[in-house]
C-alpha atoms as a PDB file:
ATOM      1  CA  UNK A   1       0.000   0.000   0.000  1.00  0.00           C
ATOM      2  CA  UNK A   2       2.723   2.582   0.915  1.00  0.00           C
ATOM      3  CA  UNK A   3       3.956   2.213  -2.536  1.00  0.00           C
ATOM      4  CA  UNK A   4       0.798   2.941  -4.221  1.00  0.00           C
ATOM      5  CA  UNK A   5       0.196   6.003  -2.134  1.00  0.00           C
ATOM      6  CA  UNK A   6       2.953   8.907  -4.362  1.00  0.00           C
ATOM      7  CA  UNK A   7       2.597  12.094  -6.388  1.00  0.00           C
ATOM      8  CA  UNK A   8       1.860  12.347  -9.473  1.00  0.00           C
ATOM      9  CA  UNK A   9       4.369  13.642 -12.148  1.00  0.00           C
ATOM     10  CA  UNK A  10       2.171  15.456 -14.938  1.00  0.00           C
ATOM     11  CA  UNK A  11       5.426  15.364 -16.563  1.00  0.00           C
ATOM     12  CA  UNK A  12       4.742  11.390 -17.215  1.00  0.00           C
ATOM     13  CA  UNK A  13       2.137   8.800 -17.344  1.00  0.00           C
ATOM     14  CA  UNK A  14       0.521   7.005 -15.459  1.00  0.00           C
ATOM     15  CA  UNK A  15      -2.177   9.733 -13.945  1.00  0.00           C
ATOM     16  CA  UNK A  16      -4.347   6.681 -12.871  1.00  0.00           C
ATOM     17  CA  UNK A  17      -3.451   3.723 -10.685  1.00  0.00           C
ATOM     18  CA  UNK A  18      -5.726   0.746  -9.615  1.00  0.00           C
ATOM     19  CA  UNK A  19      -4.603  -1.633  -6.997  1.00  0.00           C
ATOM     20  CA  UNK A  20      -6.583  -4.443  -6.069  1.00  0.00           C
ATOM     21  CA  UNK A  21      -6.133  -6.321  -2.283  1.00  0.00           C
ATOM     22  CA  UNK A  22      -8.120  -9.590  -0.936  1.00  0.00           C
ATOM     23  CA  UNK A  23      -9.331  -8.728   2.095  1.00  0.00           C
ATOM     24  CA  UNK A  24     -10.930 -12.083   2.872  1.00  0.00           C
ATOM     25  CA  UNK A  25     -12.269 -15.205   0.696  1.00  0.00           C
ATOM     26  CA  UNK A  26     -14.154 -14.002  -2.108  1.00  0.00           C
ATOM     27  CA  UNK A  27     -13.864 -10.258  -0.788  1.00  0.00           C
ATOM     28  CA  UNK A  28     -11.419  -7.802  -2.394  1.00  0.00           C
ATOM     29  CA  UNK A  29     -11.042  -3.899  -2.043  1.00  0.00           C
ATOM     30  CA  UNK A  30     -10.199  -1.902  -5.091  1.00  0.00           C
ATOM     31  CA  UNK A  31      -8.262   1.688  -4.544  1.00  0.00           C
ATOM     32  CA  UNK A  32      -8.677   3.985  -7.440  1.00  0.00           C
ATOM     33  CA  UNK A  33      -5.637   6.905  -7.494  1.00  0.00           C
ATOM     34  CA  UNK A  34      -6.836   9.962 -10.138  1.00  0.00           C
ATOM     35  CA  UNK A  35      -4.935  12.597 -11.025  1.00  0.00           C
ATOM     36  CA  UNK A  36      -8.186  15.506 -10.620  1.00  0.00           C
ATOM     37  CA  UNK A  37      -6.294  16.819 -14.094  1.00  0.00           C
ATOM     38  CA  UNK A  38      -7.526  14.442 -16.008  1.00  0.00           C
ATOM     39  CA  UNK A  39     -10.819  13.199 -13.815  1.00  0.00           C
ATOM     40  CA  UNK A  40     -13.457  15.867 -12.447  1.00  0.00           C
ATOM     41  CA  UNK A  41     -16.549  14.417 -10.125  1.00  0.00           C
ATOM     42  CA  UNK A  42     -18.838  14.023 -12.608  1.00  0.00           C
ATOM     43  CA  UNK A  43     -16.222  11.887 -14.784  1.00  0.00           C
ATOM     44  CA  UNK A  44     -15.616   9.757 -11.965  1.00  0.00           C
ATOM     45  CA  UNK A  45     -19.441   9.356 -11.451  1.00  0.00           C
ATOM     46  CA  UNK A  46     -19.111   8.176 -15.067  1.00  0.00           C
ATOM     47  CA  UNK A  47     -16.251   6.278 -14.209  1.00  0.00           C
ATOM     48  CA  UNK A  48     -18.089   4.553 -11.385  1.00  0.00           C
ATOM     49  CA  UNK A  49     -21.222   3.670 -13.008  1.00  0.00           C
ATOM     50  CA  UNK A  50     -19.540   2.544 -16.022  1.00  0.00           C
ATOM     51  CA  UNK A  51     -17.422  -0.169 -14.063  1.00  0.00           C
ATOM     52  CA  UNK A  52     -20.407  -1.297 -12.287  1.00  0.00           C
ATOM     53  CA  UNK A  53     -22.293  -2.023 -15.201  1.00  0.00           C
ATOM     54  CA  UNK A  54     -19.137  -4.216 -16.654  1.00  0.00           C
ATOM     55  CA  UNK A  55     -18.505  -5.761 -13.239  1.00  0.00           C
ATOM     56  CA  UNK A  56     -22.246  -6.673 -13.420  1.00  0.00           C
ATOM     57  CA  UNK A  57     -21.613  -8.076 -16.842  1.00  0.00           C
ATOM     58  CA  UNK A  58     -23.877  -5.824 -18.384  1.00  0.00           C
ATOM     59  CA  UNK A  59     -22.534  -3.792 -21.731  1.00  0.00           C
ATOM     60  CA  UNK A  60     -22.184  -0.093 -22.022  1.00  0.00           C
ATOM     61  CA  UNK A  61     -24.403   1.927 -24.445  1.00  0.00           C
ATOM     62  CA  UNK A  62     -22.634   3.223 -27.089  1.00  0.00           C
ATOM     63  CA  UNK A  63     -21.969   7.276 -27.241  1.00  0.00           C
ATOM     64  CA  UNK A  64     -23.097   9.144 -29.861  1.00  0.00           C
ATOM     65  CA  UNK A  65     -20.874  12.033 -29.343  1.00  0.00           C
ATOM     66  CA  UNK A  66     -16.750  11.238 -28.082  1.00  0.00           C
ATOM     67  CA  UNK A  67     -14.574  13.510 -26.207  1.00  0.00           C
ATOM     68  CA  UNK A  68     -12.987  13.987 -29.332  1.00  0.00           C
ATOM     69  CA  UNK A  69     -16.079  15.806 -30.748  1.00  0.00           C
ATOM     70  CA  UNK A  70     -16.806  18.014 -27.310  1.00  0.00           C
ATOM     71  CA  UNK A  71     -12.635  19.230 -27.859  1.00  0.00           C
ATOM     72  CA  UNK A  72     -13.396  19.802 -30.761  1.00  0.00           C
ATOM     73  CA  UNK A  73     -16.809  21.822 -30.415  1.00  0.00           C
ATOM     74  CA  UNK A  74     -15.232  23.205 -27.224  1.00  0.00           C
ATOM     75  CA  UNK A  75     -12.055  24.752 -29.440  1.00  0.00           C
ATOM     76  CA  UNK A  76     -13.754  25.792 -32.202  1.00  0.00           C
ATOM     77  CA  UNK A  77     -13.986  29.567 -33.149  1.00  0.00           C
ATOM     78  CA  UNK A  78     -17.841  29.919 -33.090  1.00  0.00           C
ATOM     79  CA  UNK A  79     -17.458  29.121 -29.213  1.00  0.00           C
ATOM     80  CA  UNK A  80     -14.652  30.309 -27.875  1.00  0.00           C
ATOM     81  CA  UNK A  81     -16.438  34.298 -29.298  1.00  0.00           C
ATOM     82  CA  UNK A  82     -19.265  32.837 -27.796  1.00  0.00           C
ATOM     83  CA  UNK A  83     -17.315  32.687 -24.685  1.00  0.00           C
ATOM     84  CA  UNK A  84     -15.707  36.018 -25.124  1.00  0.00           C
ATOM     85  CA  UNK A  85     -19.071  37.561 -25.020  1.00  0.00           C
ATOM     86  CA  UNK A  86     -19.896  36.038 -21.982  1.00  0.00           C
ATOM     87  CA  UNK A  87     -16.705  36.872 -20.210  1.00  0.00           C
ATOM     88  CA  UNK A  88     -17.175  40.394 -21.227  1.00  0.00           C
ATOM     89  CA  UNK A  89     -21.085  40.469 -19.902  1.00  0.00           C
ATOM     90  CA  UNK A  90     -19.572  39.146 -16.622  1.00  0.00           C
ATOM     91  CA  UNK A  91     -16.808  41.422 -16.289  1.00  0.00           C
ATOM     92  CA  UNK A  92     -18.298  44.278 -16.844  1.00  0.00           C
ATOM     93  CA  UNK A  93     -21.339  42.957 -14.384  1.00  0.00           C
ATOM     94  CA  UNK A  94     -18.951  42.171 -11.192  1.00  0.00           C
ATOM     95  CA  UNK A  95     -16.902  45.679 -12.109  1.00  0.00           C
ATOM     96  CA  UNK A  96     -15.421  47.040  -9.406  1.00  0.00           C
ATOM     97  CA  UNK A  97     -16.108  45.101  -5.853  1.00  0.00           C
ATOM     98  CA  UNK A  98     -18.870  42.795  -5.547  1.00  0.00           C
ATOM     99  CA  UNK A  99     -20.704  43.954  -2.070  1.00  0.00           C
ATOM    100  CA  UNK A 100     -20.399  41.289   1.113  1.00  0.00           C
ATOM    101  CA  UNK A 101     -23.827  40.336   2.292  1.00  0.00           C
ATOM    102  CA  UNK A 102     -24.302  40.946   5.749  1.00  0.00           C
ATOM    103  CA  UNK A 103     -26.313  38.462   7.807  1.00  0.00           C
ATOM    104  CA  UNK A 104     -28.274  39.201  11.295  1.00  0.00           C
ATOM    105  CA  UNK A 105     -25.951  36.899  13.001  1.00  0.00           C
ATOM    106  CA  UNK A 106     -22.782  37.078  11.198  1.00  0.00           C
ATOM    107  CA  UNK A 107     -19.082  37.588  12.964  1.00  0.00           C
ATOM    108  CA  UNK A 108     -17.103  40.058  12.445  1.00  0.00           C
ATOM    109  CA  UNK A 109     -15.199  39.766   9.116  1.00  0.00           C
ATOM    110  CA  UNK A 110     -11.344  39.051   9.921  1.00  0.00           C
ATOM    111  CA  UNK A 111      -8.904  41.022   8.507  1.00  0.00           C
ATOM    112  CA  UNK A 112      -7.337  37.807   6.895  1.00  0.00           C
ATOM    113  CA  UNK A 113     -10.006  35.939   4.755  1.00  0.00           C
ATOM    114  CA  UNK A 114     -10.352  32.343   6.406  1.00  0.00           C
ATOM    115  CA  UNK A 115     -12.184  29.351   5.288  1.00  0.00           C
ATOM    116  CA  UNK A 116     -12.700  27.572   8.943  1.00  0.00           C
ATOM    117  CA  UNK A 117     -16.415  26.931   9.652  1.00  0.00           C
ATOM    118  CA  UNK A 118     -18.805  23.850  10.181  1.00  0.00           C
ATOM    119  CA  UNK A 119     -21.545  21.832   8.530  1.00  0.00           C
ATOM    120  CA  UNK A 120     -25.229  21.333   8.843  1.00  0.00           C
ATOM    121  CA  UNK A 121     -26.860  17.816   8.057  1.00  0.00           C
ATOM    122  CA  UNK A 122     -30.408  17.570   8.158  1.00  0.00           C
ATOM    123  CA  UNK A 123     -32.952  15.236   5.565  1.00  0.00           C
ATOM    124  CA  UNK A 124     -36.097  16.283   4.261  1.00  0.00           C
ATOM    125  CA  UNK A 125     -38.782  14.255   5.043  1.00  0.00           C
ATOM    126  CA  UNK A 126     -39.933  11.883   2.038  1.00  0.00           C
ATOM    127  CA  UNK A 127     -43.530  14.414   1.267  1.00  0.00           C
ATOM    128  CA  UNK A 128     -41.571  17.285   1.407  1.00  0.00           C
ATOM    129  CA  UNK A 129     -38.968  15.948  -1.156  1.00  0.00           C
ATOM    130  CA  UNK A 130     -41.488  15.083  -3.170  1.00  0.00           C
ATOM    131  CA  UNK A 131     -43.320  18.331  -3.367  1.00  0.00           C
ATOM    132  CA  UNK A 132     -40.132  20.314  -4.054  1.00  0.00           C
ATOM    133  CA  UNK A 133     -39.513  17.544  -6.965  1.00  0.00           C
ATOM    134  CA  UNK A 134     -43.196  18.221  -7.856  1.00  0.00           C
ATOM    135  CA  UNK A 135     -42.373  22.050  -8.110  1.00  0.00           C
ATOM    136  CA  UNK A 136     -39.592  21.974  -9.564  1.00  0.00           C
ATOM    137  CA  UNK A 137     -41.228  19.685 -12.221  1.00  0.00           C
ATOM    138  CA  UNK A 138     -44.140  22.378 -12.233  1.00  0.00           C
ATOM    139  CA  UNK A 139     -41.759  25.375 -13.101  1.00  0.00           C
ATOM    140  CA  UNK A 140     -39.519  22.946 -15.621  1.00  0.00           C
ATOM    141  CA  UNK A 141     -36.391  23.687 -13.590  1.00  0.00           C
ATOM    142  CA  UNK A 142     -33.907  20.925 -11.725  1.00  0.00           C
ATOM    143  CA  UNK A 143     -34.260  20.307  -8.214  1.00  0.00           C
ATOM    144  CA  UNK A 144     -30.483  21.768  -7.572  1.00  0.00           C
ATOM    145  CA  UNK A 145     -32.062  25.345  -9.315  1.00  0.00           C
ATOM    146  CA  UNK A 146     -35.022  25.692  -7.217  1.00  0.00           C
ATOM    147  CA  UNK A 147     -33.133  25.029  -3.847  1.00  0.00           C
ATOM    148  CA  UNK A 148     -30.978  27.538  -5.025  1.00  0.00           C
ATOM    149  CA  UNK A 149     -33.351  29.843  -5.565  1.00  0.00           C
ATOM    150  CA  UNK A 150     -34.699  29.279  -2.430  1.00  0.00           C
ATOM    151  CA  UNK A 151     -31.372  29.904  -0.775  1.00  0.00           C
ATOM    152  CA  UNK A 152     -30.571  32.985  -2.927  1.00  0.00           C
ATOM    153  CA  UNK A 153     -34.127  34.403  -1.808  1.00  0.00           C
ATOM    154  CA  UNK A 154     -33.628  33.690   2.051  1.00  0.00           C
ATOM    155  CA  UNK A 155     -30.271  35.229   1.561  1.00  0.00           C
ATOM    156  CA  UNK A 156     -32.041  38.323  -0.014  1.00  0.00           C
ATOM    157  CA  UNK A 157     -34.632  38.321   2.529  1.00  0.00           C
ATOM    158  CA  UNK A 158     -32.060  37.943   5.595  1.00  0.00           C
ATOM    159  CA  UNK A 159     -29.475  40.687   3.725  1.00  0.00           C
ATOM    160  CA  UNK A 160     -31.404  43.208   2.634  1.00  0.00           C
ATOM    161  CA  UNK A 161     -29.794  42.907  -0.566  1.00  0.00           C
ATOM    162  CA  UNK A 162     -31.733  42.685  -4.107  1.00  0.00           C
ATOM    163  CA  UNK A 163     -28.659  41.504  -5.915  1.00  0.00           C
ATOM    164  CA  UNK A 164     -26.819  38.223  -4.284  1.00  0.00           C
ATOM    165  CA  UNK A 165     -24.337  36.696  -5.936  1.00  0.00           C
ATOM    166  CA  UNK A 166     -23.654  33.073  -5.725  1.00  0.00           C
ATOM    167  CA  UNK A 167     -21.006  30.787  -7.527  1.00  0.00           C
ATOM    168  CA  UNK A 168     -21.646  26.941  -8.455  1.00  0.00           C
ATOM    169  CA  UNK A 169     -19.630  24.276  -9.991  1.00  0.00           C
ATOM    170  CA  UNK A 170     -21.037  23.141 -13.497  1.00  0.00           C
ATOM    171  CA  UNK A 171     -19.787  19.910 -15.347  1.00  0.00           C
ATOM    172  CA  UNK A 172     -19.894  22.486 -18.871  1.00  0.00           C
ATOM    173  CA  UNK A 173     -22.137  19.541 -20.136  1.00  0.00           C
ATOM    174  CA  UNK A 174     -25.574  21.123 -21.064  1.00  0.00           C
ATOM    175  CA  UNK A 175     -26.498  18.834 -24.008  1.00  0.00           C
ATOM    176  CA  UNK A 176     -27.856  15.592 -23.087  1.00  0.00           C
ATOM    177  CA  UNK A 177     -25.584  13.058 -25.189  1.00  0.00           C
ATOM    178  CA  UNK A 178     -22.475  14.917 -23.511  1.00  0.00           C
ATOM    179  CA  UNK A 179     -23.913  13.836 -19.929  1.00  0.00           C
ATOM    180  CA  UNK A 180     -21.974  10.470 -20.433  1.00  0.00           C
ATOM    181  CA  UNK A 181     -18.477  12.124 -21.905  1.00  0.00           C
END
């Protein structure tokens, strides 16, 4: 084990390492080492359901669309002005300094910015799930985009502020057969 565990050097393959122990009789553990350059979450949720179905025997559909394509698409010069133009809209939006929302019970900001904080775990009971689902199904949105709506508007409400700004991580796949690349 204590040789699987090193850095990677992007210099060099390999970026990916499987090692597979027997942990008892018919029992085995396999550890999975990803380099994040070359595997985000959602390609390792991919990654994961993909094995499964093989380890289950079962065969893969086949893509319609490779990576190849999506570099391709993603490089091309219709895009990348399409990107410009949104980079400008969003520059020119977040000009200047982009106000700190201000909560009822919020500390005192520290002069050095610092991550530290804690975690909140709660589960929505199985109705309630269901009628957000319902809603969001009602409104033709996901379920992620309503909650965070519903955050964004209890900020707003708890602020003061009209405008909140809020930044989420996207997978950049939008069109359905890329959901799979």
């Amino acid at each position: 084990m204590r040789n699987f565990i090193q850095t990677f050097d992007l210099s060099r393959p390999p970026l990916f390492r499987i090692w597979i122990t027997d942990i008892r009789e018919n029992k085995a553990v396999i550890i999975v080492d990803i380099h994040h350059i070359i595997m985000d979450g959602i390609s390792l949720q991919i990654f994961v359901k993909d094995f499964m179905t093989l380890y289950e025997g079962r065969s893969l559909s086949r893509l319609t669309v490779q990576y190849k394509d999506y570099s391709w698409w993603q490089n091309s010069s219709e895009r990348k002005k399409h990107i410009q133009k949104q980079e400008k809209y969003w520059l020119e939006q977040f000009e200047g300094e982009v106000p700190a929302i201000d909560l009822p019970n919020d500390y005192k900001r520290p002069t050095l910015q610092s991550f530290a904080g804690s975690t909140l775990s709660f589960v929505l009971e199985k109705e309630k799930t269901r009628a957000l689902k319902e809603l969001a199904r009602q409104k033709d949105v996901t379920l992620f985009t309503l909650l965070l709506s519903i955050f964004t508007l209890l900020l707003s409400k708890l602020s003061g502020h009209e405008d909140i700004v809020v930044g989420t991580p996207i997978a950049g796949r939008g069109q359905p057969e890329l959901e799979r690349v």
